[in-house]
C-alpha atoms as a PDB file:
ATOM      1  CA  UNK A   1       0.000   0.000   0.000  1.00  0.00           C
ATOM      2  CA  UNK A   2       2.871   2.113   0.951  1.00  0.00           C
ATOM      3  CA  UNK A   3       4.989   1.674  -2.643  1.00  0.00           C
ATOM      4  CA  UNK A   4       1.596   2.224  -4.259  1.00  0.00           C
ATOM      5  CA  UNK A   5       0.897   5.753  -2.430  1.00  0.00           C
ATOM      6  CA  UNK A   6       4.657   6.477  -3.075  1.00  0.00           C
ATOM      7  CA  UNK A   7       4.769   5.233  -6.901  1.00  0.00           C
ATOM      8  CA  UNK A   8       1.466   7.523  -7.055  1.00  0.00           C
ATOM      9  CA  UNK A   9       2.894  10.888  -5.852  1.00  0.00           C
ATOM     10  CA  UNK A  10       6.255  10.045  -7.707  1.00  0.00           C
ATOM     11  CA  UNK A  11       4.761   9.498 -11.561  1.00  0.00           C
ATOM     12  CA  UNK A  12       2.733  12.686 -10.528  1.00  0.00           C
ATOM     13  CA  UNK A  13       5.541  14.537  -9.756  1.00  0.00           C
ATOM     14  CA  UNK A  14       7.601  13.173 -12.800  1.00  0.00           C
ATOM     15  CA  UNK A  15       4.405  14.267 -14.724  1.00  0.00           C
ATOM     16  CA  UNK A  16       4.506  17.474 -13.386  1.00  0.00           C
ATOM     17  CA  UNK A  17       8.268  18.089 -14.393  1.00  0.00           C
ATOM     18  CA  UNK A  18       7.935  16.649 -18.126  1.00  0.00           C
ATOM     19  CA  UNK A  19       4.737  19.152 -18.227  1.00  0.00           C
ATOM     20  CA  UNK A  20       6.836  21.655 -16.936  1.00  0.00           C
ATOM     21  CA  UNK A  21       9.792  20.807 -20.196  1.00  0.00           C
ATOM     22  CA  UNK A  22       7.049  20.651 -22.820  1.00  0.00           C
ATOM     23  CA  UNK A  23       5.443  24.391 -21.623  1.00  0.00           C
ATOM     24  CA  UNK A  24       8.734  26.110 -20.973  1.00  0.00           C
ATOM     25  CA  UNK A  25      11.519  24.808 -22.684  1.00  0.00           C
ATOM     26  CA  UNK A  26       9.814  23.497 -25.901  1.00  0.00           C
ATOM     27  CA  UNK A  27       7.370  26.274 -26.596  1.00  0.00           C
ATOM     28  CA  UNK A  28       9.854  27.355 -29.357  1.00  0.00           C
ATOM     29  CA  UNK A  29      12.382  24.859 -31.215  1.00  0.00           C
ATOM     30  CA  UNK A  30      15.674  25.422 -30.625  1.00  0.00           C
ATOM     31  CA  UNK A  31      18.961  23.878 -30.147  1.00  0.00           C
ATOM     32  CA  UNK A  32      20.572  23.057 -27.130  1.00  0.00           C
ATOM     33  CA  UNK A  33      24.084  24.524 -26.429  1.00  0.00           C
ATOM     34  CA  UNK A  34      26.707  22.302 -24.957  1.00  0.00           C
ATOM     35  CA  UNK A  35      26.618  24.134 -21.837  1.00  0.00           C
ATOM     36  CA  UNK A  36      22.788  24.305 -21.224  1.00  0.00           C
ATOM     37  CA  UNK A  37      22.504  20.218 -22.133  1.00  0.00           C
ATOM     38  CA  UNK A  38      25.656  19.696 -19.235  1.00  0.00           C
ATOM     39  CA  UNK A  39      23.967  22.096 -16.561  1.00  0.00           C
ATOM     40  CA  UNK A  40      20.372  20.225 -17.541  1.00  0.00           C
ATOM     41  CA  UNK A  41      22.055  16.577 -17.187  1.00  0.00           C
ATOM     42  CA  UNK A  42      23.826  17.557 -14.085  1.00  0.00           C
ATOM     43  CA  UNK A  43      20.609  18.846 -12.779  1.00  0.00           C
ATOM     44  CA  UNK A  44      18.737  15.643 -13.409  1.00  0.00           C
ATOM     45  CA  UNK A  45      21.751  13.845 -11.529  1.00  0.00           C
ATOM     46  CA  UNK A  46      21.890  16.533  -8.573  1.00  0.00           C
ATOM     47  CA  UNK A  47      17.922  15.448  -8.388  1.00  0.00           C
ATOM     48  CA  UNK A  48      18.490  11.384  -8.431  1.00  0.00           C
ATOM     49  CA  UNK A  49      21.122  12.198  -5.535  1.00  0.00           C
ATOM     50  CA  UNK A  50      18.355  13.997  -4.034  1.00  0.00           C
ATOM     51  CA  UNK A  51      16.006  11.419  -4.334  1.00  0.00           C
ATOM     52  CA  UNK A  52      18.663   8.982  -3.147  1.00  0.00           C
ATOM     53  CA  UNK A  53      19.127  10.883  -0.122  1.00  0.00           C
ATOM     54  CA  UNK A  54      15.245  10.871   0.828  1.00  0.00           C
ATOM     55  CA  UNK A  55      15.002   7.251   0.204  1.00  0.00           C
ATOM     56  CA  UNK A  56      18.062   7.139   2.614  1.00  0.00           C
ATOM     57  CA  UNK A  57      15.901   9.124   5.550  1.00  0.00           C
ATOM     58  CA  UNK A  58      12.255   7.386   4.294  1.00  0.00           C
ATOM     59  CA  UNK A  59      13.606   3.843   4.215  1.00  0.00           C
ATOM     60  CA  UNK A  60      17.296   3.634   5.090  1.00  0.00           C
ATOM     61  CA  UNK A  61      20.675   2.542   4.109  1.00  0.00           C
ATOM     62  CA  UNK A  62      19.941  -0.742   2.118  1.00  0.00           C
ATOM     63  CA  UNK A  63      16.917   0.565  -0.133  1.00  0.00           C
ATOM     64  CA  UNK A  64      18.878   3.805  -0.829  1.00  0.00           C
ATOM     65  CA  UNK A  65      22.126   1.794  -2.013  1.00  0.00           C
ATOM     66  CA  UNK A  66      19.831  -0.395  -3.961  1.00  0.00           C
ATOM     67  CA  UNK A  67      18.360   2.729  -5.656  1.00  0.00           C
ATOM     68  CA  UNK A  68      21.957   4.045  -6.616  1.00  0.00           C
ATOM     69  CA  UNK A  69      23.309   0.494  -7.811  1.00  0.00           C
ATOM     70  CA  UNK A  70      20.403   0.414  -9.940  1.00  0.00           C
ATOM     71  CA  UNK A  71      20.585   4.249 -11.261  1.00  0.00           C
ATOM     72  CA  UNK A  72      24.489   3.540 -12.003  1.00  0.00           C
ATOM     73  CA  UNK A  73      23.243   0.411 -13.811  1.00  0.00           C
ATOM     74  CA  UNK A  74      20.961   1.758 -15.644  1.00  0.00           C
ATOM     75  CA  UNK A  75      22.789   5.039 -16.446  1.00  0.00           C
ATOM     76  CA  UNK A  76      25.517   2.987 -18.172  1.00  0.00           C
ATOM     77  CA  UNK A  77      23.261   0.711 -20.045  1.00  0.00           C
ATOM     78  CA  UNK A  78      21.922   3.857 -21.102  1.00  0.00           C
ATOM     79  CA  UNK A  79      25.307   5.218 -22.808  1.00  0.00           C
ATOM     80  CA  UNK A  80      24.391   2.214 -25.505  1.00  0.00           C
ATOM     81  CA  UNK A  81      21.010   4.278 -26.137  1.00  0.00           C
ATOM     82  CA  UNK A  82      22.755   7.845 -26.459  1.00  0.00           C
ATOM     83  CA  UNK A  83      25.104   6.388 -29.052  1.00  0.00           C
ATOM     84  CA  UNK A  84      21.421   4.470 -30.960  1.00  0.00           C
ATOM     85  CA  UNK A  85      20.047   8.313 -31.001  1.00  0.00           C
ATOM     86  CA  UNK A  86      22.869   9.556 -32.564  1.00  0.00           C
ATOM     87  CA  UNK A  87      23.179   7.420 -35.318  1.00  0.00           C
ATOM     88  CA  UNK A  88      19.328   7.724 -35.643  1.00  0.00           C
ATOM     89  CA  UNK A  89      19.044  11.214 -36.156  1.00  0.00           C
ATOM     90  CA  UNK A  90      22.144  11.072 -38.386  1.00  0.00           C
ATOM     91  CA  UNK A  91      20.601   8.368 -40.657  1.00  0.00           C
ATOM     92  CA  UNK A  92      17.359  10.499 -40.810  1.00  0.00           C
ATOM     93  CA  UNK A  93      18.947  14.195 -41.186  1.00  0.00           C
ATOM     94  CA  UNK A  94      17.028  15.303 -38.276  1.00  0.00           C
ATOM     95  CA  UNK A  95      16.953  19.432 -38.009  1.00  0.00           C
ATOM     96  CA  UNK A  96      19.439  19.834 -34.498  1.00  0.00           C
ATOM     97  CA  UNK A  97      16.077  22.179 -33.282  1.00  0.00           C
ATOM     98  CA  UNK A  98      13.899  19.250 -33.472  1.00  0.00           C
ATOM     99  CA  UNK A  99      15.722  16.364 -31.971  1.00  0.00           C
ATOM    100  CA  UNK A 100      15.061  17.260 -28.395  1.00  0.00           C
ATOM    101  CA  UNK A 101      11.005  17.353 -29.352  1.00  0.00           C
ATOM    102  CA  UNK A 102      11.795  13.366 -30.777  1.00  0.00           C
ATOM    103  CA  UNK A 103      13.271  12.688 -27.543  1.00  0.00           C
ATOM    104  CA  UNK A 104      11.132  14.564 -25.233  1.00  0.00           C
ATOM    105  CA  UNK A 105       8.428  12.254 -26.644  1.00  0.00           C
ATOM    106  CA  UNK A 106      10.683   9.222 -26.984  1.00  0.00           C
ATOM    107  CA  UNK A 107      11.162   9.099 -22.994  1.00  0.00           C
ATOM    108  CA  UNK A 108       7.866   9.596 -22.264  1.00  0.00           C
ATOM    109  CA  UNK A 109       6.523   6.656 -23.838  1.00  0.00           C
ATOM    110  CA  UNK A 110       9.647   5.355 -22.811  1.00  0.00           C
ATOM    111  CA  UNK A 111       8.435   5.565 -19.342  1.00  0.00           C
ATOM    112  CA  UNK A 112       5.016   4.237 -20.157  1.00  0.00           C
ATOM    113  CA  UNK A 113       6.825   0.929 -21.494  1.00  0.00           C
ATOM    114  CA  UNK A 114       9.620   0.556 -18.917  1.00  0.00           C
ATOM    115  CA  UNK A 115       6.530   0.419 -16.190  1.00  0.00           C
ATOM    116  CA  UNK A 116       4.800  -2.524 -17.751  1.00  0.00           C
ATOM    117  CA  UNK A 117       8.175  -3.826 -18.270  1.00  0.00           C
ATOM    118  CA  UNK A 118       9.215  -3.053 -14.506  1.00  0.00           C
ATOM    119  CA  UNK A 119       5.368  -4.892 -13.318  1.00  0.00           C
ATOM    120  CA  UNK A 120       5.444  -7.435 -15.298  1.00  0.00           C
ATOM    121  CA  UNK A 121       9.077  -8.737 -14.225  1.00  0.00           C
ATOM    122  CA  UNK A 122       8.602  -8.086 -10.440  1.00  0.00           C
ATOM    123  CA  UNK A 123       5.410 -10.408 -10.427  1.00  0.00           C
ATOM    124  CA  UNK A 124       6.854 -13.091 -12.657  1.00  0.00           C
ATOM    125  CA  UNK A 125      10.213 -13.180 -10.230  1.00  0.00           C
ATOM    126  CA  UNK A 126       7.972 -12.785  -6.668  1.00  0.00           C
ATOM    127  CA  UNK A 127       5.309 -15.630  -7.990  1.00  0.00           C
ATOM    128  CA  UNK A 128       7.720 -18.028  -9.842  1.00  0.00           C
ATOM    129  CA  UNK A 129      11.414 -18.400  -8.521  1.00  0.00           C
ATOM    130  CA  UNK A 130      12.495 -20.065 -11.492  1.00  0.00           C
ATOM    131  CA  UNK A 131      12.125 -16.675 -14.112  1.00  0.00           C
ATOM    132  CA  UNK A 132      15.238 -14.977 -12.006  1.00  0.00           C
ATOM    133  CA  UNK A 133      17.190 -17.255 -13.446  1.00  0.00           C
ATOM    134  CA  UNK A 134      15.862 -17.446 -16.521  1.00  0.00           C
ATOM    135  CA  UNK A 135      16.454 -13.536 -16.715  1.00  0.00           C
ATOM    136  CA  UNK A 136      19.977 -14.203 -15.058  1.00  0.00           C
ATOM    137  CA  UNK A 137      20.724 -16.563 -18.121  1.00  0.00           C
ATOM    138  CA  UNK A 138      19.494 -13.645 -20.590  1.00  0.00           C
ATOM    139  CA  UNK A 139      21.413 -11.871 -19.095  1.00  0.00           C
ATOM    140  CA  UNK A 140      24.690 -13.726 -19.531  1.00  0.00           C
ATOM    141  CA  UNK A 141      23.985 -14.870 -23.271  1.00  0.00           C
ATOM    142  CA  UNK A 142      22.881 -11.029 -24.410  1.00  0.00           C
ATOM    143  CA  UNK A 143      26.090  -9.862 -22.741  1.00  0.00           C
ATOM    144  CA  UNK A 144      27.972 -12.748 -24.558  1.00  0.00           C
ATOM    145  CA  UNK A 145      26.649 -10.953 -27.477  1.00  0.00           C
ATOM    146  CA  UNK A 146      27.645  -7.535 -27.370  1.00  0.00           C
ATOM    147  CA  UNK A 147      31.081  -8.803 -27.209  1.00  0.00           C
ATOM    148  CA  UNK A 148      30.436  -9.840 -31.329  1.00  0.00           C
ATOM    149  CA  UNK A 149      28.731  -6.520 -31.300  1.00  0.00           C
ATOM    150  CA  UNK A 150      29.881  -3.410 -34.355  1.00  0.00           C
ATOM    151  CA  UNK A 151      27.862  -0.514 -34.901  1.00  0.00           C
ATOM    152  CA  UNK A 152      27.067  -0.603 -38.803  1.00  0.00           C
ATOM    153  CA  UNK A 153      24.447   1.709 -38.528  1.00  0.00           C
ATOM    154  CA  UNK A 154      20.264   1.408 -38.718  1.00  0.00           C
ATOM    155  CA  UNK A 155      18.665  -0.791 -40.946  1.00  0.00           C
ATOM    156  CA  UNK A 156      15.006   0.709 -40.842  1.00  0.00           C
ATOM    157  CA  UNK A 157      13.780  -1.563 -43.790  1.00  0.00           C
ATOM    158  CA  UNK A 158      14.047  -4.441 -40.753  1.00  0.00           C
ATOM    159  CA  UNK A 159      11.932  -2.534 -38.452  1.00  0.00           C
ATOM    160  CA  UNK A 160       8.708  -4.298 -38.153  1.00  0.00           C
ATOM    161  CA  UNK A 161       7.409  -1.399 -36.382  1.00  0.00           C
ATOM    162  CA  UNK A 162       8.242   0.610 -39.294  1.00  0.00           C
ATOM    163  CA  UNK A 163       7.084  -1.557 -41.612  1.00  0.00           C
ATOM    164  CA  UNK A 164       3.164  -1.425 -39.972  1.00  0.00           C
ATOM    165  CA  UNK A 165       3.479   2.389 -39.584  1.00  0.00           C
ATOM    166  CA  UNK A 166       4.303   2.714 -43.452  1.00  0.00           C
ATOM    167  CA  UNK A 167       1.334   0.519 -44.074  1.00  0.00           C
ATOM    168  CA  UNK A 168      -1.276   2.470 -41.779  1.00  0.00           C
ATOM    169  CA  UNK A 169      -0.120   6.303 -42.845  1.00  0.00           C
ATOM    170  CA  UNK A 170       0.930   8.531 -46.033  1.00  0.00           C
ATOM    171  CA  UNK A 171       3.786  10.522 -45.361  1.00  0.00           C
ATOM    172  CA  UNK A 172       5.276  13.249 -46.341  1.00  0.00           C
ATOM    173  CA  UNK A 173       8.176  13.971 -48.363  1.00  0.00           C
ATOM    174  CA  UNK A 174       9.952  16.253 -45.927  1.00  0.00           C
ATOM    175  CA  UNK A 175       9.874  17.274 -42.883  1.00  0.00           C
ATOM    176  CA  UNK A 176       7.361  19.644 -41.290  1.00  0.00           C
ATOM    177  CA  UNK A 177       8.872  21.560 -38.766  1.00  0.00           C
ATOM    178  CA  UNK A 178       8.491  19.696 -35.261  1.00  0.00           C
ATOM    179  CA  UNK A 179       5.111  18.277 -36.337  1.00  0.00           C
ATOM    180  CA  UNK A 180       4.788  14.039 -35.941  1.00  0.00           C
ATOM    181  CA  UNK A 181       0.910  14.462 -38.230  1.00  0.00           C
ATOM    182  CA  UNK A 182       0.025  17.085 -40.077  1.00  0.00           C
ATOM    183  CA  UNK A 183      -3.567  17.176 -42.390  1.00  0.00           C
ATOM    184  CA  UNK A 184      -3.956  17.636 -46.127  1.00  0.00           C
ATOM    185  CA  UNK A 185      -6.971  17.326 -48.377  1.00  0.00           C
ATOM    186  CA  UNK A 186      -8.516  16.171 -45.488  1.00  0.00           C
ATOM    187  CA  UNK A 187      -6.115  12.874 -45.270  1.00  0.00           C
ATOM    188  CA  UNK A 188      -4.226  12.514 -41.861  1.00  0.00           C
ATOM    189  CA  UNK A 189      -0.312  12.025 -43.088  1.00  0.00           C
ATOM    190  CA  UNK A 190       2.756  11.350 -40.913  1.00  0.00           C
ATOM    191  CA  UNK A 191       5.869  12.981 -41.278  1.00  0.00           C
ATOM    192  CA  UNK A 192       9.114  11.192 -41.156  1.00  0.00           C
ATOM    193  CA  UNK A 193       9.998  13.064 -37.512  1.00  0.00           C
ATOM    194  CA  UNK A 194       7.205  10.566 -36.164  1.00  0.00           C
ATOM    195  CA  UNK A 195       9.212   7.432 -38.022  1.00  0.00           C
ATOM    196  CA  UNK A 196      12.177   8.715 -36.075  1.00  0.00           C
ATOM    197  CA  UNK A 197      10.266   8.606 -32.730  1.00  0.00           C
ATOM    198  CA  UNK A 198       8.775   5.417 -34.093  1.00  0.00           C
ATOM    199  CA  UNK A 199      12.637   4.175 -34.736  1.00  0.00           C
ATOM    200  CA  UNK A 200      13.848   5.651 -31.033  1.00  0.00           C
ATOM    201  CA  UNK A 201      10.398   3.570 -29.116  1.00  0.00           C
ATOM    202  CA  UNK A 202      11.258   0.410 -30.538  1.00  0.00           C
ATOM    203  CA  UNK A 203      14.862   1.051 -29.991  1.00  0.00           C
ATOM    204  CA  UNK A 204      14.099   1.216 -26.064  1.00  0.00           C
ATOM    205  CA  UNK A 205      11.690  -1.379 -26.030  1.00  0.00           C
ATOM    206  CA  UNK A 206      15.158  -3.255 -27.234  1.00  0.00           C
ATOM    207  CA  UNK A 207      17.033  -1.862 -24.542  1.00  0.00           C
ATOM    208  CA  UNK A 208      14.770  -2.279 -21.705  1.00  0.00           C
ATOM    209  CA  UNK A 209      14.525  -6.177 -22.261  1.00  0.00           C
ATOM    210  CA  UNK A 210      18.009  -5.994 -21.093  1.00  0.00           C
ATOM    211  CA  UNK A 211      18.423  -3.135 -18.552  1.00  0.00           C
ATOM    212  CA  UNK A 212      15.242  -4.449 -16.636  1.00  0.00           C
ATOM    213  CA  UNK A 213      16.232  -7.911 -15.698  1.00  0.00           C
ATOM    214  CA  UNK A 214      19.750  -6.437 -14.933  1.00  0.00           C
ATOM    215  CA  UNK A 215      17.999  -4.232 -12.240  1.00  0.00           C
ATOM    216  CA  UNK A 216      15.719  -7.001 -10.605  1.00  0.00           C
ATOM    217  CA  UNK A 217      19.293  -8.476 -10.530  1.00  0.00           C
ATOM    218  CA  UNK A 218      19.796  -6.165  -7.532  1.00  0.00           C
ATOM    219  CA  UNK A 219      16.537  -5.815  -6.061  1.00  0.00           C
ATOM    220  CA  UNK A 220      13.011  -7.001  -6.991  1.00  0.00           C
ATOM    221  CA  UNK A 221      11.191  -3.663  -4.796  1.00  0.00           C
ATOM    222  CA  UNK A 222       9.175  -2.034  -7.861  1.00  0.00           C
ATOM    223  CA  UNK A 223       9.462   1.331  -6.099  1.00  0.00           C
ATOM    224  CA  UNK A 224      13.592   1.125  -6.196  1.00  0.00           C
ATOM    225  CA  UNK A 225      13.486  -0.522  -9.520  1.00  0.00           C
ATOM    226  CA  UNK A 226      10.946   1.842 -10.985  1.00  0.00           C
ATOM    227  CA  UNK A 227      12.479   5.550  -9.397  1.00  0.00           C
ATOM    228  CA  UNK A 228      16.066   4.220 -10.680  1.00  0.00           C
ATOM    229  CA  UNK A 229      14.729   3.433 -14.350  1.00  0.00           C
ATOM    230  CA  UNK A 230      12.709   6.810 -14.512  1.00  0.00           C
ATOM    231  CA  UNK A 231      15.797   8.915 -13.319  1.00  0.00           C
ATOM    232  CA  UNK A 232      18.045   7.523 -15.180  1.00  0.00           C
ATOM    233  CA  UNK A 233      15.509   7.254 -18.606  1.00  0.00           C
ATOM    234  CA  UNK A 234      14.642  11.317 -17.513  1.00  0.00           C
ATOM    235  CA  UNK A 235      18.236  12.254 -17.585  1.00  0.00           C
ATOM    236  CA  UNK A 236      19.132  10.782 -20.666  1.00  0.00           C
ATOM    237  CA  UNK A 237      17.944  13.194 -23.130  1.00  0.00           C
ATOM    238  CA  UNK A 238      20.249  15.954 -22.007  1.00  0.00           C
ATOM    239  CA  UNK A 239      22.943  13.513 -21.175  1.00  0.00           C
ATOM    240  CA  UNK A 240      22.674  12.442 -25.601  1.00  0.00           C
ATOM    241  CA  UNK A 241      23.669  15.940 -25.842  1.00  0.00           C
ATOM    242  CA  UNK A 242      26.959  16.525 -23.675  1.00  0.00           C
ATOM    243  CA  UNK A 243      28.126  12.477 -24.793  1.00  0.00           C
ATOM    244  CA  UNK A 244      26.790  11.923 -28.309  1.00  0.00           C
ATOM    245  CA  UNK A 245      30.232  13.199 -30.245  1.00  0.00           C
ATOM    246  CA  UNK A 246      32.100  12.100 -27.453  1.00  0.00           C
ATOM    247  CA  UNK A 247      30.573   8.076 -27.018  1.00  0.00           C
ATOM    248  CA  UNK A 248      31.150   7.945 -31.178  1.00  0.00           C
ATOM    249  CA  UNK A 249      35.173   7.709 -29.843  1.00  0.00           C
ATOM    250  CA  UNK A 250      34.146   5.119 -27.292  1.00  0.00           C
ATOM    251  CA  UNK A 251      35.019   2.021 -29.148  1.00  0.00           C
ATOM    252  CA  UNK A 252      35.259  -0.610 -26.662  1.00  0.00           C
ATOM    253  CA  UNK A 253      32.095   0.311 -24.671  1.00  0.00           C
ATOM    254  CA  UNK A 254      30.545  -2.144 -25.563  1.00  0.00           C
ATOM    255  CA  UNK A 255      32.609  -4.735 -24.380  1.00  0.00           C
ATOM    256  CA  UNK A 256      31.890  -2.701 -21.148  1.00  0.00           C
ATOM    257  CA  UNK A 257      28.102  -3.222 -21.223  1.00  0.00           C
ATOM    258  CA  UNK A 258      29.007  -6.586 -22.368  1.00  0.00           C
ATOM    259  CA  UNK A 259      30.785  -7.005 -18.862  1.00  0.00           C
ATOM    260  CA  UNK A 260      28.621  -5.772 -16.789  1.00  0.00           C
ATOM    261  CA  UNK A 261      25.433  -7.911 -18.331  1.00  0.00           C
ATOM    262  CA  UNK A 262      27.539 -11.117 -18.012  1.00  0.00           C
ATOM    263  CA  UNK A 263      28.411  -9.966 -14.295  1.00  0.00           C
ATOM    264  CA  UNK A 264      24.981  -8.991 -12.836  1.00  0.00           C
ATOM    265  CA  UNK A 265      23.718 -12.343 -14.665  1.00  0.00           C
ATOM    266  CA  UNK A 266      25.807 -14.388 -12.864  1.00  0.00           C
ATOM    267  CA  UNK A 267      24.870 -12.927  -9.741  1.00  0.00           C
ATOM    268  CA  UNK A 268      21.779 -14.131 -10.504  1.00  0.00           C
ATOM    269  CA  UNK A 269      22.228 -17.823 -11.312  1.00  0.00           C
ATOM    270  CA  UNK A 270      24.816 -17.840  -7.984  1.00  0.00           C
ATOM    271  CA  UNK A 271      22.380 -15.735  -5.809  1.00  0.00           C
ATOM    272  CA  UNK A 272      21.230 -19.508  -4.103  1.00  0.00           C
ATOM    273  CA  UNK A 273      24.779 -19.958  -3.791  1.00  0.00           C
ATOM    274  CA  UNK A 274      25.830 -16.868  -2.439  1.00  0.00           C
ATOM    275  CA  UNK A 275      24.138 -13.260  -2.509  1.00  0.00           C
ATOM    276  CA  UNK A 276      26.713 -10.506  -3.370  1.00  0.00           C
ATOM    277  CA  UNK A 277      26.248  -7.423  -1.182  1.00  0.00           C
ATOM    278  CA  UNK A 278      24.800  -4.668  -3.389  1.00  0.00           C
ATOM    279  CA  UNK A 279      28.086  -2.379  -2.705  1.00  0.00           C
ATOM    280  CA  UNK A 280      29.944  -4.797  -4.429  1.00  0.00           C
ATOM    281  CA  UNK A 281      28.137  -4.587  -7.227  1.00  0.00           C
ATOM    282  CA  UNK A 282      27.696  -0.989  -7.290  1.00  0.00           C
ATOM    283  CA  UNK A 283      31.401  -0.775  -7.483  1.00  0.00           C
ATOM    284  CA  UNK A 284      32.048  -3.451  -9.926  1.00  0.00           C
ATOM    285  CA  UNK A 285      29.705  -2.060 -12.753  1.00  0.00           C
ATOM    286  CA  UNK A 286      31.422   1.322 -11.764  1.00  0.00           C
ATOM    287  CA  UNK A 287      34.655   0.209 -12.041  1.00  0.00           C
ATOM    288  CA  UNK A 288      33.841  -1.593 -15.511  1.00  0.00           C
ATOM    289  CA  UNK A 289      32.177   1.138 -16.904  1.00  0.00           C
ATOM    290  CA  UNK A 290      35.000   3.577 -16.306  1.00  0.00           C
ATOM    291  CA  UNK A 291      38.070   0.981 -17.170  1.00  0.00           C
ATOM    292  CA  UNK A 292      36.263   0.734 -20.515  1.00  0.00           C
ATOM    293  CA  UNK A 293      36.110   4.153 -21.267  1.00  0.00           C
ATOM    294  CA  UNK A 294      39.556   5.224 -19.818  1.00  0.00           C
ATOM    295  CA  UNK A 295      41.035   2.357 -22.350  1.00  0.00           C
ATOM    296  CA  UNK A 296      39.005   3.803 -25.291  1.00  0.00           C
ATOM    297  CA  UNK A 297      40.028   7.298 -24.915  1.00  0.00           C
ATOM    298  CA  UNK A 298      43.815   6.413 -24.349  1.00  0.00           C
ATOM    299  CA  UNK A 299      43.635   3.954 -27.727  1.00  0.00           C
ATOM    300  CA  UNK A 300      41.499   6.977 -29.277  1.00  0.00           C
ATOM    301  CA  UNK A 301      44.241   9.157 -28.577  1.00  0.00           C
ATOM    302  CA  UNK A 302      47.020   6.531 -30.000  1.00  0.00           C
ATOM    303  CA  UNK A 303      45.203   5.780 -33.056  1.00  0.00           C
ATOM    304  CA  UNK A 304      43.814   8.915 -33.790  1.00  0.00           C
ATOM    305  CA  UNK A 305      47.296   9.814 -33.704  1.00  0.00           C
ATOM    306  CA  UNK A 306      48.492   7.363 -36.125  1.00  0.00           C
ATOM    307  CA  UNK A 307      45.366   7.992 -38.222  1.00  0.00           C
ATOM    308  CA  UNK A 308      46.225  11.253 -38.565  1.00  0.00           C
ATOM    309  CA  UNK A 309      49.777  10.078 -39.915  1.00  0.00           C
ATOM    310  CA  UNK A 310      48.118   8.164 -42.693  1.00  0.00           C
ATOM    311  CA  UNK A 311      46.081  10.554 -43.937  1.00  0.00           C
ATOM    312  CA  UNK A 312      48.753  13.185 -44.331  1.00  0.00           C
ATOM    313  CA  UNK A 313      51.076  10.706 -46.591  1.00  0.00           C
ATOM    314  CA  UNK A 314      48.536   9.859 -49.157  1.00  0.00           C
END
C-alpha cells in the first residue's frame, strides 16, 4: 500500500516536471548549447542524488544503495542508447532544433513501457522463482553478445514497427517543422519526424529487455526498480547531448556493457549460492564502466594519432 501511495505521488511529480519541459523549454524549437545540455544533465543527476538521499531518511541505508546500484546500472546501459540516437538522427537528417522534441516524446513513452516492463518482471520473479534465473541466463547470453557486437548503422527496412506504420499512414516527403501528423486534403499524413520517434520507441523497447532484468538483478522492490529506471531514462535526453560526439570515440564500450550484463547475470544464477552485497556490485559495474572508457580514450588518442599520420602521406 505504501509503494503504491509512493509510486502515485512520484509518476505525478515526474508528470509534473515533463509538463513543466514541454510548456517552458519546448514552446519554441531550438537547439541546445553544450553548456545548457551539461547544466540540464547535471541537474537531473543533482535530483536522483536527491532522491537517493530521501530514500536514505524514508527507508534507510539498504533501499537507498539499492536505488543508486540500480541508477548507475541503468545510467551505463543507457550510454548504448545515447550512441542508438545519434546514429538515428544522423541516418534520418534530423533538423538539431527538433531532436530534443523526438526525444522529449521518446522518454515519455519510454516511461510508459519501462513500467509494464518493470510490473510485469517483479510479479513473474515474486510468484515463480524459477524466471530470475531465466532472466539471469538472458542476461549472460545477451552480454555474450555484445562482445560480437559493431555498430554498422540502422537498418530501418528491418523494423517491423516501421514496416506497420508505413502501411497504416501517407507521409510526407519532408519534414514539417516539429510536427509528428500534419492534415492535407482532409487525409491525416505522418511525417518522417514521427518514423524517427517510431525508430527511437522500438529502440528502447530493445534496450529495456536488457536493462530491466539487470535491475531485478539487484533488487526485486518495484518502487527502487521503478524511481532508478525513470531517473536515469529522464536524464538521458540531455545527457545524448553533452556524450553523443564524445561516445562515437568510445570504441570498446561495448565490451563494457558486455561485462557488466555477463556480471549482474551471474549474480543471478549464484544468488542460491551466495548473494553478493549490493556495494559490491555498485562498485564493480562502476569500475567496468570507467576501465572501458579510460582504455578507449587512451587507444582513441594513440590511433587517432596514427590515423592522422596516414592521412597526411597519401
Amino acid at each position: 500500500m505504501v509503494n503504491a501511495l509512493a509510486l502515485s505521488i512520484f509518476t505525478l511529480f515526474v508528470l509534473g516536471l515533463l509538463a513543466l519541459d514541454l510548456g517552458l523549454i519546448q514552446r519554441r524549437p531550438k537547439v541546445l548549447t553544450f553548456r545548457q545540455a551539461f547544466l540540464v544533465s547535471g541537474a537531473w543527476i543533482a535530483l536522483a542524488l536527491a532522491f537517493n538521499l530521501g530514500i536514505y531518511i524514508w527507508r534507510g541505508p539498504q533501499p537507498a544503495l539499492e536505488f543508486l546500484t540500480g541508477y548507475v546500472l541503468e545510467m551505463s546501459l543507457s550510454l548504448d542508447n545515447v550512441f542508438i540516437f545519434a546514429l538515428t538522427f544522423t541516418y534520418a537528417a534530423v533538423p538539431t532544433e527538433h531532436q530534443h522534441r523526438v526525444l522529449f516524446w521518446g522518454v515519455l513513452g519510454a516511461l510508459v513501457m519501462r513500467a509494464i516492463f518493470i510490473v510485469s518482471g517483479v510479479e513473474l520473479v515474486t510468484h515463480f522463482r524459477w524466471v530470475f534465473y531465466i532472466f539471469g541466463a538472458f542476461l549472460v547470453v545477451s552480454g555474450l553478445s555484445f562482445f560480437r557486437k559493431r555498430k554498422k548503422g540502422l537498418s530501418p527496412a528491418r523494423n517491423p514497427a516501421l514496416k506497420l506504420a508505413h502501411k497504416l499512414f501517407s507521409v510526407t516527403d519532408d519534414y514539417e517543422g516539429a510536427l509528428f501528423f500534419v492534415r492535407r486534403n482532409g487525409y491525416l499524413l505522418a511525417t518522417p519526424l514521427f518514423f524517427v520517434l517510431l525508430m527511437i520507441e522500438t529502440t528502447d523497447v530493445l534496450m529495456a529487455v536488457d536493462s530491466i532484468p539487470a535491475v531485478l538483478g539487484v533488487t526485486t522492490d518495484p518502487f527502487i526498480v521503478y524511481t532508478s529506471n525513470v531517473f536515469a531514462v529522464l536524464g538521458l535526453r540531455a545527457l545524448y547531448f553533452v556524450l553523443a560526439r564524445a561516445l562515437m570515440k568510445f570504441r570498446y564500450l561495448h565490451v563494457g556493457l558486455a561485462l557488466v550484463l555477463v556480471f549482474i547475470g551471474t549474480t543471478m544464477l549464484g544468488a542460491d549460492f551466495y548473494k553478493l552485497p549490493t556495494r559490491c556490485s555498485l562498485q564493480v559495474i562502476c569500475a567496468i564502466i570507467s576501465l572501458t572508457i579510460i582504455i578507449s580514450v587512451f587507444t582513441g588518442y594513440t590511433s587517432g594519432g596514427q590515423g592522422s599520420g596516414h592521412r597526411g602521406s597519401k
